[in-house]
C-alpha atoms as a PDB file:
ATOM      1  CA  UNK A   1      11.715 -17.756   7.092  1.00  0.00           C
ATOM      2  CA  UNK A   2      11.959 -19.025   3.392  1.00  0.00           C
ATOM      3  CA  UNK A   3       9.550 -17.913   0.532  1.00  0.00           C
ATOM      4  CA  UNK A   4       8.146 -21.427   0.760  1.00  0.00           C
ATOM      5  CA  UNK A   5       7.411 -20.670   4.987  1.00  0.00           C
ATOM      6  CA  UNK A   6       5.504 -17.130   3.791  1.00  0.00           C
ATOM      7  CA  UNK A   7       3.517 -18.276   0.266  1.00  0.00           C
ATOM      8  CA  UNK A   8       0.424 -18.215   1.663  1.00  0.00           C
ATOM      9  CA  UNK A   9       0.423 -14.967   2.546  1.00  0.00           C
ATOM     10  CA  UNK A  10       0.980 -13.277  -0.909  1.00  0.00           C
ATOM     11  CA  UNK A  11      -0.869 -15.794  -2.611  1.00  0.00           C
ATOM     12  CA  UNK A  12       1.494 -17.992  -3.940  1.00  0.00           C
ATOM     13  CA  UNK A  13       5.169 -18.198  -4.070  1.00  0.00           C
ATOM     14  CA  UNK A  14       5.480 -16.505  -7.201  1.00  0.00           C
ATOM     15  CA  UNK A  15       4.486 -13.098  -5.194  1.00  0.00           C
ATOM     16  CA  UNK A  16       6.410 -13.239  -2.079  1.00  0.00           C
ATOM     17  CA  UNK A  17       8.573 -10.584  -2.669  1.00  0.00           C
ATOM     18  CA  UNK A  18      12.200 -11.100  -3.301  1.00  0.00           C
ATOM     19  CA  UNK A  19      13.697  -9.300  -0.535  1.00  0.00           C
ATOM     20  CA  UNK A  20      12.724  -7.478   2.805  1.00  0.00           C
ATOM     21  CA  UNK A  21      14.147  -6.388   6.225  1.00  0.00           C
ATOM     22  CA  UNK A  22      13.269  -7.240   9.434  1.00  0.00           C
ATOM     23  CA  UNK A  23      14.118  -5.940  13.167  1.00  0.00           C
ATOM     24  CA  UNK A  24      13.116  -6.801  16.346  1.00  0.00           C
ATOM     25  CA  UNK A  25      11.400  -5.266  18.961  1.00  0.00           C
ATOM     26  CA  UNK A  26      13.899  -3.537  21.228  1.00  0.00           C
ATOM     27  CA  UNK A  27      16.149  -1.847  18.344  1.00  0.00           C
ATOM     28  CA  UNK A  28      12.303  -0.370  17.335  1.00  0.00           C
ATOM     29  CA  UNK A  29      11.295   0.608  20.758  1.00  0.00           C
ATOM     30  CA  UNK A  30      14.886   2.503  21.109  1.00  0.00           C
ATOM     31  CA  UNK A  31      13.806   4.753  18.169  1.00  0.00           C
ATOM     32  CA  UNK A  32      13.179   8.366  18.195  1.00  0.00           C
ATOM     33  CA  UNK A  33      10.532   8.161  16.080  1.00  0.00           C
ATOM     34  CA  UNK A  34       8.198   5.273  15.139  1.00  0.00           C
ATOM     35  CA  UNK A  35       5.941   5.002  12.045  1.00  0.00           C
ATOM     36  CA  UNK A  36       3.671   2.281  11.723  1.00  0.00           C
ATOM     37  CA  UNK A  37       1.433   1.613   8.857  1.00  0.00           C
ATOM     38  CA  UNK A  38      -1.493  -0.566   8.362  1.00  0.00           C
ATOM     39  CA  UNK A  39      -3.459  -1.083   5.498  1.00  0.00           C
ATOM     40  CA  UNK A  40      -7.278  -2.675   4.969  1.00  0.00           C
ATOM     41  CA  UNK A  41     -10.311  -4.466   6.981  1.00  0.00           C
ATOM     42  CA  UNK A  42      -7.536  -7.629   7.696  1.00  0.00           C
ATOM     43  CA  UNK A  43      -5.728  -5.216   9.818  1.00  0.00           C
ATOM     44  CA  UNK A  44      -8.569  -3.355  12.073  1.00  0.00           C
ATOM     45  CA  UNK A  45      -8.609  -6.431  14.558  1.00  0.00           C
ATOM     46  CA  UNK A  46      -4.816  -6.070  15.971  1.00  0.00           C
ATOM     47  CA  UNK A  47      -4.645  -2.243  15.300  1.00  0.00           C
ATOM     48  CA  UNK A  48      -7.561  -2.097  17.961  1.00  0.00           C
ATOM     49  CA  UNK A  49      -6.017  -4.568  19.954  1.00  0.00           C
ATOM     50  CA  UNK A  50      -2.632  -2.784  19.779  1.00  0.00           C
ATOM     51  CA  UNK A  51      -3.871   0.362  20.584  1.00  0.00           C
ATOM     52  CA  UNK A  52      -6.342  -0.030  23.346  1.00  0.00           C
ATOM     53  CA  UNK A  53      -5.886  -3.563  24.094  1.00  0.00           C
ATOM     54  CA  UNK A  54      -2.788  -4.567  26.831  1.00  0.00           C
ATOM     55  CA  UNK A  55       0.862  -4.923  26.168  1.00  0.00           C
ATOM     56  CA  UNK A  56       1.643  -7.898  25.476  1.00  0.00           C
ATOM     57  CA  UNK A  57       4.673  -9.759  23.598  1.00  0.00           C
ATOM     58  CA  UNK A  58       1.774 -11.913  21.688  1.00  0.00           C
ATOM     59  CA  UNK A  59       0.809  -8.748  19.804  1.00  0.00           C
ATOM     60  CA  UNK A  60       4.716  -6.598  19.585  1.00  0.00           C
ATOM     61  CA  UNK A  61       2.654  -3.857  18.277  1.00  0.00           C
ATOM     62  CA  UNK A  62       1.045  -3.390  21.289  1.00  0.00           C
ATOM     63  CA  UNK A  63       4.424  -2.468  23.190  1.00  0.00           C
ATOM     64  CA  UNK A  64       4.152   0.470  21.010  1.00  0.00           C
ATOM     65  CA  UNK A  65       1.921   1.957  23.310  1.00  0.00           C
ATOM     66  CA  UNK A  66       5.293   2.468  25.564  1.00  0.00           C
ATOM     67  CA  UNK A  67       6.143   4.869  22.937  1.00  0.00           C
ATOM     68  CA  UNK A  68       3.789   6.789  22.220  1.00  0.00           C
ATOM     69  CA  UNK A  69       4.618  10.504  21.524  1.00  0.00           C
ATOM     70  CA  UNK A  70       7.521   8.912  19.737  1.00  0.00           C
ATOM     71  CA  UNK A  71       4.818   6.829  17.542  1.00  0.00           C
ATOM     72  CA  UNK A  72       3.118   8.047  14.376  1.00  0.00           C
ATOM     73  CA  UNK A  73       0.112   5.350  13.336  1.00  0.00           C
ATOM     74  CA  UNK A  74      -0.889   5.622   9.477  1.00  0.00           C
ATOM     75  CA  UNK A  75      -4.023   3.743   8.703  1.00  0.00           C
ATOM     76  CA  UNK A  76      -6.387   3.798   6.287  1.00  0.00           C
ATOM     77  CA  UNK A  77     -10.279   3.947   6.928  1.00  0.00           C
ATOM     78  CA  UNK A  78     -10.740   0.011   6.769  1.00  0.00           C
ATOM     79  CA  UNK A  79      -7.287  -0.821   9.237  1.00  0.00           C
ATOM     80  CA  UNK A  80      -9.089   2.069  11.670  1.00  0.00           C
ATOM     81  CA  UNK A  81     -12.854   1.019  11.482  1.00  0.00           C
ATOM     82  CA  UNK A  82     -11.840  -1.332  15.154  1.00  0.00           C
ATOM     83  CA  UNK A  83     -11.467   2.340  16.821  1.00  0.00           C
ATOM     84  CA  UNK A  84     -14.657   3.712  16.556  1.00  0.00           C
END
């Protein structure tokens, strides 16, 4: 992806951050520990859906569930208001 291909979501070029690191899904799953992190009301949607929705490869996040003693979630009230 190019800064160009991901603008849009940081609102604008200018705030696409410079660098970042991604992995796929296996290297992830093959962990001993997972942390995942989500963050406001844009996020409740596919936390619910990852947590108590099915596996699926449309939503990686969900195959997290295969994990789970090995998988810390961190959310904040908003990215957890799709669990209650």
């Amino acid at each position: 992806m190019t800064r160009s291909d991901v603008a849009r979501e940081f609102g604008g070029e200018h705030r696409v951050i410079p660098r970042a690191l991604t992995m796929g899904v296996a290297p992830i799953l093959a962990a001993r520990s997972i942390l995942m992190l989500a963050t406001g009301t844009h996020k409740a949607d596919v936390v619910a859906r990852a947590l108590n929705g099915p596996m699926t490869a449309d939503l990686p996040a969900s195959l997290l569930q295969s994990g789970a003693p090995r998988v810390t979630w961190m959310l904040d009230e908003p990215a957890a208001a799709g669990l209650f």
